[in-house]
Protein backbone atom coordinates (compact mmCIF):
# COMPACT_ATOMS: atom_id res chain seq x y z
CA UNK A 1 0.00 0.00 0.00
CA UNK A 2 2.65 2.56 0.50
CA UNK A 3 3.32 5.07 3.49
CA UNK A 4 0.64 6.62 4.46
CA UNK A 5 0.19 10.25 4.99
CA UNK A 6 -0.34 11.56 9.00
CA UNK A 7 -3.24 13.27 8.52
CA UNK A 8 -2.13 15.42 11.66
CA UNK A 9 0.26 17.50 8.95
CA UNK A 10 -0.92 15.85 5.76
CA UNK A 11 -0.55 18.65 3.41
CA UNK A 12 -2.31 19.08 -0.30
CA UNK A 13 0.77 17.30 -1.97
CA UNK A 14 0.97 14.84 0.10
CA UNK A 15 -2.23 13.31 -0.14
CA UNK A 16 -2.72 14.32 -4.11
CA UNK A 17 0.94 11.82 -4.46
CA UNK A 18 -1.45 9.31 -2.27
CA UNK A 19 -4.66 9.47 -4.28
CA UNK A 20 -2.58 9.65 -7.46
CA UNK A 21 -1.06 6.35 -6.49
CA UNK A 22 -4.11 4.82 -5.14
CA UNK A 23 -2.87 3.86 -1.64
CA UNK A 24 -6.28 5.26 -0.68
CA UNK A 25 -9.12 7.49 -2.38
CA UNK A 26 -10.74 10.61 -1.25
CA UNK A 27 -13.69 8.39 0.00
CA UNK A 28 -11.57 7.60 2.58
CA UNK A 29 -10.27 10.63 3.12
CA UNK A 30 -13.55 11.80 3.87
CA UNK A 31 -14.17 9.08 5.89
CA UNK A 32 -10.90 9.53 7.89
CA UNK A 33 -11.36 13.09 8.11
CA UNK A 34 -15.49 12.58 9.52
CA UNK A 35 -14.23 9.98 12.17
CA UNK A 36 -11.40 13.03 13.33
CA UNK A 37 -13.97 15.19 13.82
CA UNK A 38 -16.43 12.99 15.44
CA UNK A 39 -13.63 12.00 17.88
CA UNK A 40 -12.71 15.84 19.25
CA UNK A 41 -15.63 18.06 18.54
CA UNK A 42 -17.93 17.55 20.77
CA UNK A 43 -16.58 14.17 22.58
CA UNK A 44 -13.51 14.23 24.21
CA UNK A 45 -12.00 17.57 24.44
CA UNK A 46 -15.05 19.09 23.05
CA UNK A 47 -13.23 21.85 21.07
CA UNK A 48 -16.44 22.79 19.21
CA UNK A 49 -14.40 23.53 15.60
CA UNK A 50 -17.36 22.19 13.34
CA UNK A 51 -20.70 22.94 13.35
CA UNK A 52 -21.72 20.82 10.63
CA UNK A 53 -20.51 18.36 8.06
CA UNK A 54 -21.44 17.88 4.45
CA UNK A 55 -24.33 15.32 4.15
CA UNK A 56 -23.27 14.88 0.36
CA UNK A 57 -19.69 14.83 1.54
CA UNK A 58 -18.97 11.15 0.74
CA UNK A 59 -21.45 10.73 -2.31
CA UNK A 60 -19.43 13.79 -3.85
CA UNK A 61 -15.84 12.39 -3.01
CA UNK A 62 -16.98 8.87 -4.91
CA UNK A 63 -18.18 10.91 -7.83
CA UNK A 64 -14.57 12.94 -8.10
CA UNK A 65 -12.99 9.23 -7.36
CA UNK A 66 -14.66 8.33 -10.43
CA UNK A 67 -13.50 10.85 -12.24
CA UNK A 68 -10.19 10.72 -11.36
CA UNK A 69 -10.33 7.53 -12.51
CA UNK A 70 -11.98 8.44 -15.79
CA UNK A 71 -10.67 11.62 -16.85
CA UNK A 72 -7.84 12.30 -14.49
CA UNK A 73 -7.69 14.72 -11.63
CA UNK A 74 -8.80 18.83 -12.69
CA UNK A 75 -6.02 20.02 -10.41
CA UNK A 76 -4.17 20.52 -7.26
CA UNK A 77 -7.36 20.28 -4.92
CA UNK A 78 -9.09 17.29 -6.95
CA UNK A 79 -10.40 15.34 -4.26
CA UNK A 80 -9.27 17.29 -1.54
CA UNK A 81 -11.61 18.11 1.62
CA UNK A 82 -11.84 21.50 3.05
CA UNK A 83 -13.50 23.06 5.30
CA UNK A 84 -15.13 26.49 5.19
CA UNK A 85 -16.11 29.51 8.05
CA UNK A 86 -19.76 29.20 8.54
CA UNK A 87 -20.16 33.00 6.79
CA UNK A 88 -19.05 31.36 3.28
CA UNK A 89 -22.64 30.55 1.82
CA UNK A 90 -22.83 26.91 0.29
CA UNK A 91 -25.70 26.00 -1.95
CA UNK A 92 -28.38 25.24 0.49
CA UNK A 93 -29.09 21.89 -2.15
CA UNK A 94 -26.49 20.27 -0.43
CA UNK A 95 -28.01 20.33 2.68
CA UNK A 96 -25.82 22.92 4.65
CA UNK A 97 -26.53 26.19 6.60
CA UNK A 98 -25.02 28.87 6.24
CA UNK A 99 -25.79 31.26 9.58
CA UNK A 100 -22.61 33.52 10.86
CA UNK A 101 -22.99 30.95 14.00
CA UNK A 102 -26.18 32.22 14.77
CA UNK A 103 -29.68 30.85 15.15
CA UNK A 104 -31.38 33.74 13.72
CA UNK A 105 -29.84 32.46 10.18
CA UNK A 106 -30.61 28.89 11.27
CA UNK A 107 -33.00 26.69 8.11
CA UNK A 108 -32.38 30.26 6.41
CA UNK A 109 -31.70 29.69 2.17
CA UNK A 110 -29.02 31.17 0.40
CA UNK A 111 -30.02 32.72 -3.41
CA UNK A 112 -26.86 30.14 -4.35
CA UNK A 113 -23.28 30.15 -3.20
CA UNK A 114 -20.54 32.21 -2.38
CA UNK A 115 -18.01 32.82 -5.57
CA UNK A 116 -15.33 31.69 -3.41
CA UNK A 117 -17.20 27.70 -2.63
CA UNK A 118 -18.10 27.39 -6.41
CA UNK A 119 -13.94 28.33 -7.20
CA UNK A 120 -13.12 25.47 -4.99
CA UNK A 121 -16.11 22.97 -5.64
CA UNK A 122 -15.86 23.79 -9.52
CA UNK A 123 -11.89 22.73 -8.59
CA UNK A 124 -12.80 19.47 -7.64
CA UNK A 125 -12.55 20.17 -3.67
CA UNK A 126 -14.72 18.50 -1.17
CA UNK A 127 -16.58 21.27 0.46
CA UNK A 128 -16.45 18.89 4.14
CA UNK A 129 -18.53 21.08 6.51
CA UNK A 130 -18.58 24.20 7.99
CA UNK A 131 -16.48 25.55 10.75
CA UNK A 132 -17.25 27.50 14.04
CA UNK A 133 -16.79 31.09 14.55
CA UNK A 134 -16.76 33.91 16.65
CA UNK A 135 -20.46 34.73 16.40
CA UNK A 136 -21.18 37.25 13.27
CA UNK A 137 -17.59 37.26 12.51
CA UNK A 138 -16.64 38.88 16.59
CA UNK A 139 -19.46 41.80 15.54
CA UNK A 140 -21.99 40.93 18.02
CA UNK A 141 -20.62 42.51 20.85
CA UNK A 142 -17.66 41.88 23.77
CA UNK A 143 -17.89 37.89 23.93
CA UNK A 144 -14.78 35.87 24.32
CA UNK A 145 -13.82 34.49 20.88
CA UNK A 146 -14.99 31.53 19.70
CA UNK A 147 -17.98 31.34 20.97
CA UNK A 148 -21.54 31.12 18.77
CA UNK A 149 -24.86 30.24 19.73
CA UNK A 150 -25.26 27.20 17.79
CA UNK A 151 -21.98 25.71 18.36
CA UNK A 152 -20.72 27.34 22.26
CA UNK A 153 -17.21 27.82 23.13
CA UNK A 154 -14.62 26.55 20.79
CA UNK A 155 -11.41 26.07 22.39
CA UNK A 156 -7.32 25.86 21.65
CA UNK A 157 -6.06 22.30 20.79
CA UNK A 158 -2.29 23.72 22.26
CA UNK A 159 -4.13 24.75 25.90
CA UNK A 160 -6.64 23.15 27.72
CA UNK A 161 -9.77 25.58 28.02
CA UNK A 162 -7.07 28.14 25.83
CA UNK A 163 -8.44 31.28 23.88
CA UNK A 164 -8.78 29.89 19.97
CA UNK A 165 -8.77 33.62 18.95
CA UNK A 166 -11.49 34.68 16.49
CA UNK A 167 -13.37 34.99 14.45
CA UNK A 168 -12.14 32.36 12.49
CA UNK A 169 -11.63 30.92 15.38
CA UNK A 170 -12.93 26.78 14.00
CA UNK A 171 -10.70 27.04 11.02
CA UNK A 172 -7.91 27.79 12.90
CA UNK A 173 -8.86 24.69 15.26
CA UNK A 174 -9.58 21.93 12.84
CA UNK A 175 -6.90 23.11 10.66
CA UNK A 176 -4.24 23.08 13.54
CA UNK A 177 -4.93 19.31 14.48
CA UNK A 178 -6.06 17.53 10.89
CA UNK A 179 -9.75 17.75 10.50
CA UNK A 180 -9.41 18.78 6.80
CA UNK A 181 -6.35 19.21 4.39
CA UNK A 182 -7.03 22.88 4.49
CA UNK A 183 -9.75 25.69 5.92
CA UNK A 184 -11.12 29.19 4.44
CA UNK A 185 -11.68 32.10 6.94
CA UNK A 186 -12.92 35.23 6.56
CA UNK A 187 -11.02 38.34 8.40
CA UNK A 188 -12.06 42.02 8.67
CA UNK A 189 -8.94 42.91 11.55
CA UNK A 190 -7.10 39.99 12.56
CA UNK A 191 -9.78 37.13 12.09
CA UNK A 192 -7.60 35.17 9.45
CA UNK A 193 -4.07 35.86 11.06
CA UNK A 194 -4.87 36.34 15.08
CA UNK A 195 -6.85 32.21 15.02
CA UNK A 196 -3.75 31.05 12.65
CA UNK A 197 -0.99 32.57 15.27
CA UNK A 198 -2.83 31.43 18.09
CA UNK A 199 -3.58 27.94 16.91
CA UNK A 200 -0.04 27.08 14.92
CA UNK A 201 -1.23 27.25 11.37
CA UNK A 202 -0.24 29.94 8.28
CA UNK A 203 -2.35 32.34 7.66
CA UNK A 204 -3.20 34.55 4.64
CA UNK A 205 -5.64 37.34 4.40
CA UNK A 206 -5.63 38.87 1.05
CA UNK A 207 -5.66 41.88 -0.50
CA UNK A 208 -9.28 43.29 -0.08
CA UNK A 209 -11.08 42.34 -3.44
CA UNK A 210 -8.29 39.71 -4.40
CA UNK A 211 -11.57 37.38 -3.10
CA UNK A 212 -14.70 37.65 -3.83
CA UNK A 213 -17.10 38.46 -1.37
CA UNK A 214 -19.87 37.89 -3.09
CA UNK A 215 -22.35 35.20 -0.68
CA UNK A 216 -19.79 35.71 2.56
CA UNK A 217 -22.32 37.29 5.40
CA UNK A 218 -20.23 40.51 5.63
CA UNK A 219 -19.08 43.12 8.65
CA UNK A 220 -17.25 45.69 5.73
CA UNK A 221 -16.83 45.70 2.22
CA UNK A 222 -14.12 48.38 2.70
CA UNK A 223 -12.14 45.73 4.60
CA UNK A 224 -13.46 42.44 4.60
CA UNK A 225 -11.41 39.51 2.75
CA UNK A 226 -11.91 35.60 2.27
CA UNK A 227 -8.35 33.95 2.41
CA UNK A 228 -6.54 30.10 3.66
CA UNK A 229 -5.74 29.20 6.95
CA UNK A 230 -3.63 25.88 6.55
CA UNK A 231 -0.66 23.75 7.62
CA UNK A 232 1.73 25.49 5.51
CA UNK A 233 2.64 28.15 2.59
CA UNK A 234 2.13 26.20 0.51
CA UNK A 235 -1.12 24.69 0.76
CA UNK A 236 -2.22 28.83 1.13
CA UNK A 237 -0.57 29.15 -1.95
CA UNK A 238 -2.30 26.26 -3.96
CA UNK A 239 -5.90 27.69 -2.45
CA UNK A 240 -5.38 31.29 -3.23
CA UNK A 241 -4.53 30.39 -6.60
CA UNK A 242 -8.19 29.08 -6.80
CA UNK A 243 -10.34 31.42 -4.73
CA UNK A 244 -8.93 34.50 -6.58
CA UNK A 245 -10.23 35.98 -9.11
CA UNK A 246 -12.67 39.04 -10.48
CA UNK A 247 -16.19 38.78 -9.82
CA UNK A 248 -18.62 41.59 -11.41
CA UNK A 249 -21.20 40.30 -8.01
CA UNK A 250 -18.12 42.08 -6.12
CA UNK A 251 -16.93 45.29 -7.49
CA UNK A 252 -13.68 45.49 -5.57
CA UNK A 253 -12.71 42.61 -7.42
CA UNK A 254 -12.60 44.33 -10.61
CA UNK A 255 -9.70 46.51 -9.56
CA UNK A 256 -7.27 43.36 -9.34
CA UNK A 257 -4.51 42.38 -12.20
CA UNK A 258 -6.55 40.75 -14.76
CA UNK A 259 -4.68 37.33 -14.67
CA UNK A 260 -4.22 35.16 -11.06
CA UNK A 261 -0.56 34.32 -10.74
CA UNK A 262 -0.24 30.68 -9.52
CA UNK A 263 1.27 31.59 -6.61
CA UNK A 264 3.26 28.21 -5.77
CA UNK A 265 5.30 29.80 -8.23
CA UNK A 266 6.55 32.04 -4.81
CA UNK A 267 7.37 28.95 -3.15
CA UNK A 268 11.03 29.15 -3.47
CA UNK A 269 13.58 27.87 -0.49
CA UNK A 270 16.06 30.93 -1.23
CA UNK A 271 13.54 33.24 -1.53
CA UNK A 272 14.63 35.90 1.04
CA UNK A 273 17.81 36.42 -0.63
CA UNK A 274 18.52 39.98 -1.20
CA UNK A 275 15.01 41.05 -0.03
CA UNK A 276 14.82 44.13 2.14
CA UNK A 277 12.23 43.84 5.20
CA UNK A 278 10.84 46.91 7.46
CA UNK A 279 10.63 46.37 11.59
CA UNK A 280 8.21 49.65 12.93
CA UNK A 281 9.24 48.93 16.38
CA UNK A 282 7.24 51.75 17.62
CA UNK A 283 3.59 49.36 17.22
CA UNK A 284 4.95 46.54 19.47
CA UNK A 285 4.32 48.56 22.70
CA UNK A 286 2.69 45.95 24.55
CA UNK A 287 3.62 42.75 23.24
CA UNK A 288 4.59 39.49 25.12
CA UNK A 289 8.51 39.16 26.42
CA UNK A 290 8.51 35.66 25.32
CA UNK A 291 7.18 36.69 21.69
CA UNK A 292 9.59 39.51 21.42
CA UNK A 293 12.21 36.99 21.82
CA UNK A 294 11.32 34.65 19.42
CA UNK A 295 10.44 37.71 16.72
CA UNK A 296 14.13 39.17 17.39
CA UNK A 297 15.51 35.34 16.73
CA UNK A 298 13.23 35.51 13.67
CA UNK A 299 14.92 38.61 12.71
CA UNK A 300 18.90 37.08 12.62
CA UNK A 301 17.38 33.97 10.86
CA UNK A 302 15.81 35.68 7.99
CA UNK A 303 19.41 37.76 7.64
CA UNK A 304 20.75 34.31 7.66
CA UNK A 305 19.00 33.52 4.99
CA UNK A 306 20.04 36.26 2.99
CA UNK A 307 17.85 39.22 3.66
CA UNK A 308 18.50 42.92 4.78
CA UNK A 309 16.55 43.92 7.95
CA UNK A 310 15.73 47.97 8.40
CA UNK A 311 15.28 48.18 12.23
CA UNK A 312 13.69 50.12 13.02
CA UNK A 313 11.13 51.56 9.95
CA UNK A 314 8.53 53.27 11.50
CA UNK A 315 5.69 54.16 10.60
CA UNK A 316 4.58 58.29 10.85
CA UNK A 317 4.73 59.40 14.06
CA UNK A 318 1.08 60.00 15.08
CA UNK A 319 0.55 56.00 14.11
CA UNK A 320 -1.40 55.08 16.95
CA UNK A 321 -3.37 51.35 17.24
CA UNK A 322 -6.07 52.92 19.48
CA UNK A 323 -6.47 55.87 17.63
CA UNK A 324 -6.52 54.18 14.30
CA UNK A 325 -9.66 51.84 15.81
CA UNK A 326 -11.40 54.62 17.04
CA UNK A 327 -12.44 55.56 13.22
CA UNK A 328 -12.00 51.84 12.24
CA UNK A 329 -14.80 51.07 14.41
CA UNK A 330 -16.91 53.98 12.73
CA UNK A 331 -16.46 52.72 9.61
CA UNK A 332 -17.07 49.28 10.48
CA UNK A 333 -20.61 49.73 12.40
CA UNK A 334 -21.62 52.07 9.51
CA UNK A 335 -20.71 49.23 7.10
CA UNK A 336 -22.29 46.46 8.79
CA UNK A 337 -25.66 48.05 8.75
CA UNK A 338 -25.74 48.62 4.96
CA UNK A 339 -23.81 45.48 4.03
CA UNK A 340 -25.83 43.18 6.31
CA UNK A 341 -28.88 44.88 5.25
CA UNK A 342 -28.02 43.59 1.31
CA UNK A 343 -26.64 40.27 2.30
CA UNK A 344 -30.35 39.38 4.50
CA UNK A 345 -32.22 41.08 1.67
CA UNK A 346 -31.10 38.21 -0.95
CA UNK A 347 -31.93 35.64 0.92
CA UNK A 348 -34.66 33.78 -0.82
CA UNK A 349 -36.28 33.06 2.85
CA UNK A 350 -35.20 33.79 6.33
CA UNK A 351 -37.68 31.44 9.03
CA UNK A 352 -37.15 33.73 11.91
CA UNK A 353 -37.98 36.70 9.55
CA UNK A 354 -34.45 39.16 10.44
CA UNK A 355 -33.92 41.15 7.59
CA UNK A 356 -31.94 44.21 9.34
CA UNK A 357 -29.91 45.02 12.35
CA UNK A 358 -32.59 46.00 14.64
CA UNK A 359 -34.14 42.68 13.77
CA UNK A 360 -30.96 40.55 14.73
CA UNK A 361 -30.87 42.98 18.09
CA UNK A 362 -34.42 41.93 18.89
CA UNK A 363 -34.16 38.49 17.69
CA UNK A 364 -31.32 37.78 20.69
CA UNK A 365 -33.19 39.05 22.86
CA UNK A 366 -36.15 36.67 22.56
CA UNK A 367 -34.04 33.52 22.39
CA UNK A 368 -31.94 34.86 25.44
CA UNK A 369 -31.41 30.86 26.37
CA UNK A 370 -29.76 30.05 22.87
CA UNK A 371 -28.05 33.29 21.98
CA UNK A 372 -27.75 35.98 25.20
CA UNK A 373 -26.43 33.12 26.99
CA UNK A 374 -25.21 33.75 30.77
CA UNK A 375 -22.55 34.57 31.98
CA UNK A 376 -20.38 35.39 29.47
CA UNK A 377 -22.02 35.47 26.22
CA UNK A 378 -24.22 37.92 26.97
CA UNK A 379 -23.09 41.27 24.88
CA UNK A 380 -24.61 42.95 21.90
CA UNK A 381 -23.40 46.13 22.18
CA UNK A 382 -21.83 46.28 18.63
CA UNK A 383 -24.66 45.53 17.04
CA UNK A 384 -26.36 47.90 18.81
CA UNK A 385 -23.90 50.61 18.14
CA UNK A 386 -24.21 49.51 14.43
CA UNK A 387 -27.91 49.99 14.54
CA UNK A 388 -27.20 53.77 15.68
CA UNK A 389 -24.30 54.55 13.13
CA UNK A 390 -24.60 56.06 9.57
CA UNK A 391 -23.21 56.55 6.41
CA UNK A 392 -22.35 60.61 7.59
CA UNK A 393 -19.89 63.04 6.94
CA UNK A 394 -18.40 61.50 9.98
CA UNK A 395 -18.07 57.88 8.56
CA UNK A 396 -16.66 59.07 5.52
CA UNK A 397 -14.19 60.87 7.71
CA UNK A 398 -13.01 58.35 9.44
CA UNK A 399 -12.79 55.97 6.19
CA UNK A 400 -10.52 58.60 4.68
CA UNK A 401 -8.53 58.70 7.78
CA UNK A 402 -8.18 54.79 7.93
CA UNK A 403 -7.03 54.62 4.06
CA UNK A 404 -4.29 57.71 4.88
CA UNK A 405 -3.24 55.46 8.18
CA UNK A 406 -3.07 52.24 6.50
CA UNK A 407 -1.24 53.49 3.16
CA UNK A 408 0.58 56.55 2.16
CA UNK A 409 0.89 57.21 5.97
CA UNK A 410 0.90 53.38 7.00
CA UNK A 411 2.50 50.24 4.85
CA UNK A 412 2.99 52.15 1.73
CA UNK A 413 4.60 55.04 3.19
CA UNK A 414 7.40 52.78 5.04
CA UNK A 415 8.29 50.89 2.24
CA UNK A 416 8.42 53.75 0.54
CA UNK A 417 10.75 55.65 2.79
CA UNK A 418 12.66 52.90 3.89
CA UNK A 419 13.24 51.56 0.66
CA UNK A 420 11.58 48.09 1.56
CA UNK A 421 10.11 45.39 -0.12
CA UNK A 422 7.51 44.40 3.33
CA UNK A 423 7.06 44.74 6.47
CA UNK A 424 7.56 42.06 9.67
CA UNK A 425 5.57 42.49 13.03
CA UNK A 426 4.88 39.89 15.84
CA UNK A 427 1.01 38.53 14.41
CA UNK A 428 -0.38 39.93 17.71
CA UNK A 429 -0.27 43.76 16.34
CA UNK A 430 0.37 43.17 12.18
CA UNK A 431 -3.45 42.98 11.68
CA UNK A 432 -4.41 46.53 11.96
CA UNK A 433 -2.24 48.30 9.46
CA UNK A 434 -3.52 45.95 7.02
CA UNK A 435 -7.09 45.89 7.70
CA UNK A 436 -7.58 49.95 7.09
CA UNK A 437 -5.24 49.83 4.11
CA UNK A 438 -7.06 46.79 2.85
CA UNK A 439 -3.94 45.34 2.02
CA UNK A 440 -2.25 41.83 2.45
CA UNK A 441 -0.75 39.98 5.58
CA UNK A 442 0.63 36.70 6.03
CA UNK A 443 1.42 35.07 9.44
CA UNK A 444 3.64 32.00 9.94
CA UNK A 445 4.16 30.28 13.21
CA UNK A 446 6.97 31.59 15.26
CA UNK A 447 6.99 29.82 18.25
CA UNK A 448 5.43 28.35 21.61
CA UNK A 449 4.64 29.73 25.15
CA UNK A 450 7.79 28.12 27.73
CA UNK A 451 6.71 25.48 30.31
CA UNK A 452 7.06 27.95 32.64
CA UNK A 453 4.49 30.32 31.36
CA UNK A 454 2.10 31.21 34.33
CA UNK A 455 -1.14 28.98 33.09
CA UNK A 456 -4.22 31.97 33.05
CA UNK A 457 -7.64 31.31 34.62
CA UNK A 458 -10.10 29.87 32.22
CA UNK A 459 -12.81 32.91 31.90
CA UNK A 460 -14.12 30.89 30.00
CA UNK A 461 -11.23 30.91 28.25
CA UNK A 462 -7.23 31.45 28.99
CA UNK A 463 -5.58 34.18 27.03
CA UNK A 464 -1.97 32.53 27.63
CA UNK A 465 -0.36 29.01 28.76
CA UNK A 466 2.59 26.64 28.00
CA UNK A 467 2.47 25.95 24.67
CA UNK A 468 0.21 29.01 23.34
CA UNK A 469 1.33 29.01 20.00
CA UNK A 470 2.15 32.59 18.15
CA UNK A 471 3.49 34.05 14.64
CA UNK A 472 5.34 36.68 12.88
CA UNK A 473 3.66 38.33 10.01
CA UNK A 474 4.83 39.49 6.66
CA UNK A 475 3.12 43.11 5.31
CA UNK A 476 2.77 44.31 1.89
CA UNK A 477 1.67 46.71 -0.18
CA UNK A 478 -1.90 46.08 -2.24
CA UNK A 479 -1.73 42.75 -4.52
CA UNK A 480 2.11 41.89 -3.42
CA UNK A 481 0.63 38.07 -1.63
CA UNK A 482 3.38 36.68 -4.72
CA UNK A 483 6.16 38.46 -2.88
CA UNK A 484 4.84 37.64 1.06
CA UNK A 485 4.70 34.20 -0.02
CA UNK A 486 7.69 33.95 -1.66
CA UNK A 487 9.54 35.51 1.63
CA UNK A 488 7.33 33.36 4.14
CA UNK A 489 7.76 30.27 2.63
CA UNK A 490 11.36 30.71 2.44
CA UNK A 491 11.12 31.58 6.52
CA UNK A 492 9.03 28.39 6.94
CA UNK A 493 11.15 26.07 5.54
CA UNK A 494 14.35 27.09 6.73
CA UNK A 495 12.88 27.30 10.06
CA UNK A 496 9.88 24.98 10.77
CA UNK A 497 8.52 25.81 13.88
CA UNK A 498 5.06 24.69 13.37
CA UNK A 499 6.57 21.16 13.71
CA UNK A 500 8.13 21.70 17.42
CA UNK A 501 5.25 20.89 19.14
CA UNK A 502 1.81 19.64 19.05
CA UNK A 503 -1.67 19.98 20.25
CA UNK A 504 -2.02 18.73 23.53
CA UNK A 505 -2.43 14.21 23.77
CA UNK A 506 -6.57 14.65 24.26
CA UNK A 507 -6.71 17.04 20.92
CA UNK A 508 -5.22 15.00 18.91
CA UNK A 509 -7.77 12.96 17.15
CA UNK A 510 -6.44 9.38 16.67
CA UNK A 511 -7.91 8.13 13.61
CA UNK A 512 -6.13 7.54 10.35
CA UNK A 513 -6.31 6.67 6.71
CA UNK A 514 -5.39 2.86 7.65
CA UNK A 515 -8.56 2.86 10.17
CA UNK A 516 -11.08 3.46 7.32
CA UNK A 517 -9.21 1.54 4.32
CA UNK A 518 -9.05 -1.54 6.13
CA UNK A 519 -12.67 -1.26 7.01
């Protein structure tokens, strides 16, 4: 039969040499990957990273088996299961929901599905289920992250009861301990790279537009993007390459180059050799000893490896994180209203009848039990301050201010003056600067949390513990993912940190490709 892949770290190559060779088929792979999450979702650890699986999952991986078999395989992701953020719609024919996380989108049907499920489906993907997230994409209100009201707290696989960071907080799970060969998030500030860092995996949030948004319940068009959260560069290279693309149902998509680059072109081992990177030291106020540490290591071994480091590059002086999300949030609230307000309105029916914001407000508060639930999920007050915001001189204001602050005054102004290809920043403060400027960011794992790491009190959640994973992110200016690839990859290999430790022994779901084949 051949080795066979550990679907722990089993990466898109990997099992496409496996299926290719027919040591097993995707059929099992689905079956493999079903039993995983059956075995850590809600039993055992009950990390809560799914909150439903594809009832057409196995009937559609025979079909592609067949074809493989037939006609040969369409591509890279031919038979491949992935998992998706429950905001990606999928077509409601096959029997899944697509609801933000909450129940007021619960039985609710989607006019058909989100540009960036066909890409992979028409691919030949296995769309497996549909992850967990931070309810509404973290835009209800304060509640820790992870949490939803139909799937509860979703946890870290790396710390018992740890904080899985949001809102793509399920991809980020299942992806960190081999529930699927890859996952999509969605990430308006930090919801694509904050869940990677925190759970171990790589991370890419695109360029805003490089996605489609098109059938993705939204928080902002001006800075909402769809992107891969997965074991490695590479396997976010391979999925980009699919999921980008121009899409006249999403305007901002008609700004980008006209062809996609196949971006595991970028995946090159020496590919930090002679590039110069840009360190604004003046952000990291506030960041963990133990992560500083590992980000100045990260710093010699990327100069190692051939590349200049400007340290420091700083952005203008009046850069301030707190400042910056004081408009951010303005334009945010005022976006949600009207962009949630379009997304409900195409909805060919809605059961609980929410078609705007006010509607969602009163909604939780009638199913207090399943939504409002005590004592820490309780918060709506971002909807609510959503509700009272609009489309003013004062949110146009702040938009302008955010585009200033994120480009010629932000990432385009340092690499500008500084004479920089990118920039690098510890994960836990890169995602800002990119979200207002709309512009890419790529995290790669960096490192763990020592042994000796005080272990935080579960409320419900713990922020930090031994073993919390975190990353280092890579910056660039609009459409330059080729380049952040190219320079994380080349960080990635030479460096591997992902592979120093895994999730802790309960996590780890035990089943494997042998367990179903011989069956």
């Amino acid at each position: 039969m051949g080795s066979l892949p550990d679907l722990y770290e089993a990466g898109i190559e990997e099992v496409q040499v496996g299926l290719k060779k027919k040591r097993f088929t995707s059929v099992d792979l689905v079956k493999a990957y079903l039993a995983r999450i059956e075995e850590v979702n809600l039993k055992g650890p009950g990390l809560r990273a799914v909150l439903e699986t594809n009832p057409n999952a196995l009937k559609q991986a025979a079909e592609l088996d067949k074809e493989r078999e037939v006609s040969g395989p369409r591509g890279p992701l031919h038979g491949i299961p992935i998992l998706l953020k429950d905001n990606i719609a999928t077509l409601h024919s096959e029997g899944m929901n697509t609801t933000a996380g909450s129940y007021a989108l619960l039985d609710s049907v989607v006019d058909g599905e989100s540009f960036v499920a066909a890409r992979l489906r028409a691919a030949g993907a296995i769309l497996l289920g549909k992850c967990t997230l931070s309810e509404w994409a973290n835009w209800r209100g304060t509640v820790p992250s992870g949490f939803c009201g139909r799937g509860g707290q979703g946890t870290n696989p790396y710390v018992p009861l740890g904080n899985p960071s949001g809102s793509s907080s399920g991809s980020g799970i299942a992806g960190a301990i081999g529930l699927a060969t890859g996952t999509l998030g969605s990430e308006t500030d930090g919801s694509i790279i904050s869940p990677s860092s925190h759970c171990n995996l790589v991370g890419l949030k695109p360029t805003v537009g490089l996605t489609s948004r098109a059938g993705v319940v939204p928080i902002s068009e001006h800075q909402d993007s769809i992107g891969p959260m997965c074991r490695s560069v590479a396997d976010c290279a391979a999925i980009l390459s699919v999921i980008a693309g121009r899409d006249p149902h999403d305007n901002y998509s008609l700004n980008q180059p006209e062809t996609v680059p196949d971006y595991t072109q970028a995946l090159k081992k020496d590919g930090l050799r002679s590039v110069r990177l840009g360190v604004p030291r003046k952000v990291f106020e506030g960041v963990d000893a133990n992560v500083m540490i590992a980000f100045n290591r990260a710093l010699e071994d990327m100069k190692a490896l051939g590349a200049t480091i400007v340290d420091p590059a700083d952005f203008v002086d009046e850069w301030d994180h707190d400042e910056v999300w004081k408009r951010e949030e303005i334009v945010l609230c005022g976006d949600f209203k009207v962009n949630i307000h379009s997304y409900l309105s195409k909805l060919v029916e809605v059961p609980t009848g929410v078609r705007t914001v006010a509607d969602l407000i009163k909604f939780n508060e009638e199913n207090r039990e399943k939504e409002l639930v005590e004592p820490f999920w309780t918060d709506q007050a971002t909807f609510i301050k959503s509700r009272d915001t609009h489309q003013d001189p004062t949110f146009w204001d702040a938009l302008a201010y955010d585009y200033r602050m994120g480009r010629q005054d932000g990432v385009d102004g340092l690499l500008k003056k500084y004479e920089v290809d990118a920039i690098l920043m510890p994960t836990a403060k890169a995602s800002r600067p990119a979200a207002v400027a709309g512009y890419p960011v790529l995290t790669v794992p960096l490192g763990f949390q020592p042994p000796d790491v005080a272990l935080a009190e579960a409320n419900p959640t713990r922020m930090n513990g031994p073993s919390m994973p975190f990353g280092i992110s890579f910056l660039g200016t609009a459409y330059s993912e080729f380049q952040l690839i190219q320079y994380a990859y080349a960080y990635e290999q030479a460096t591997k940190h992902r592979l120093e430790k895994k999730a802790y022994p309960e996590a780890i779901p035990k089943t494997q490709l042998a367990d179903v084949i011989s069956k």
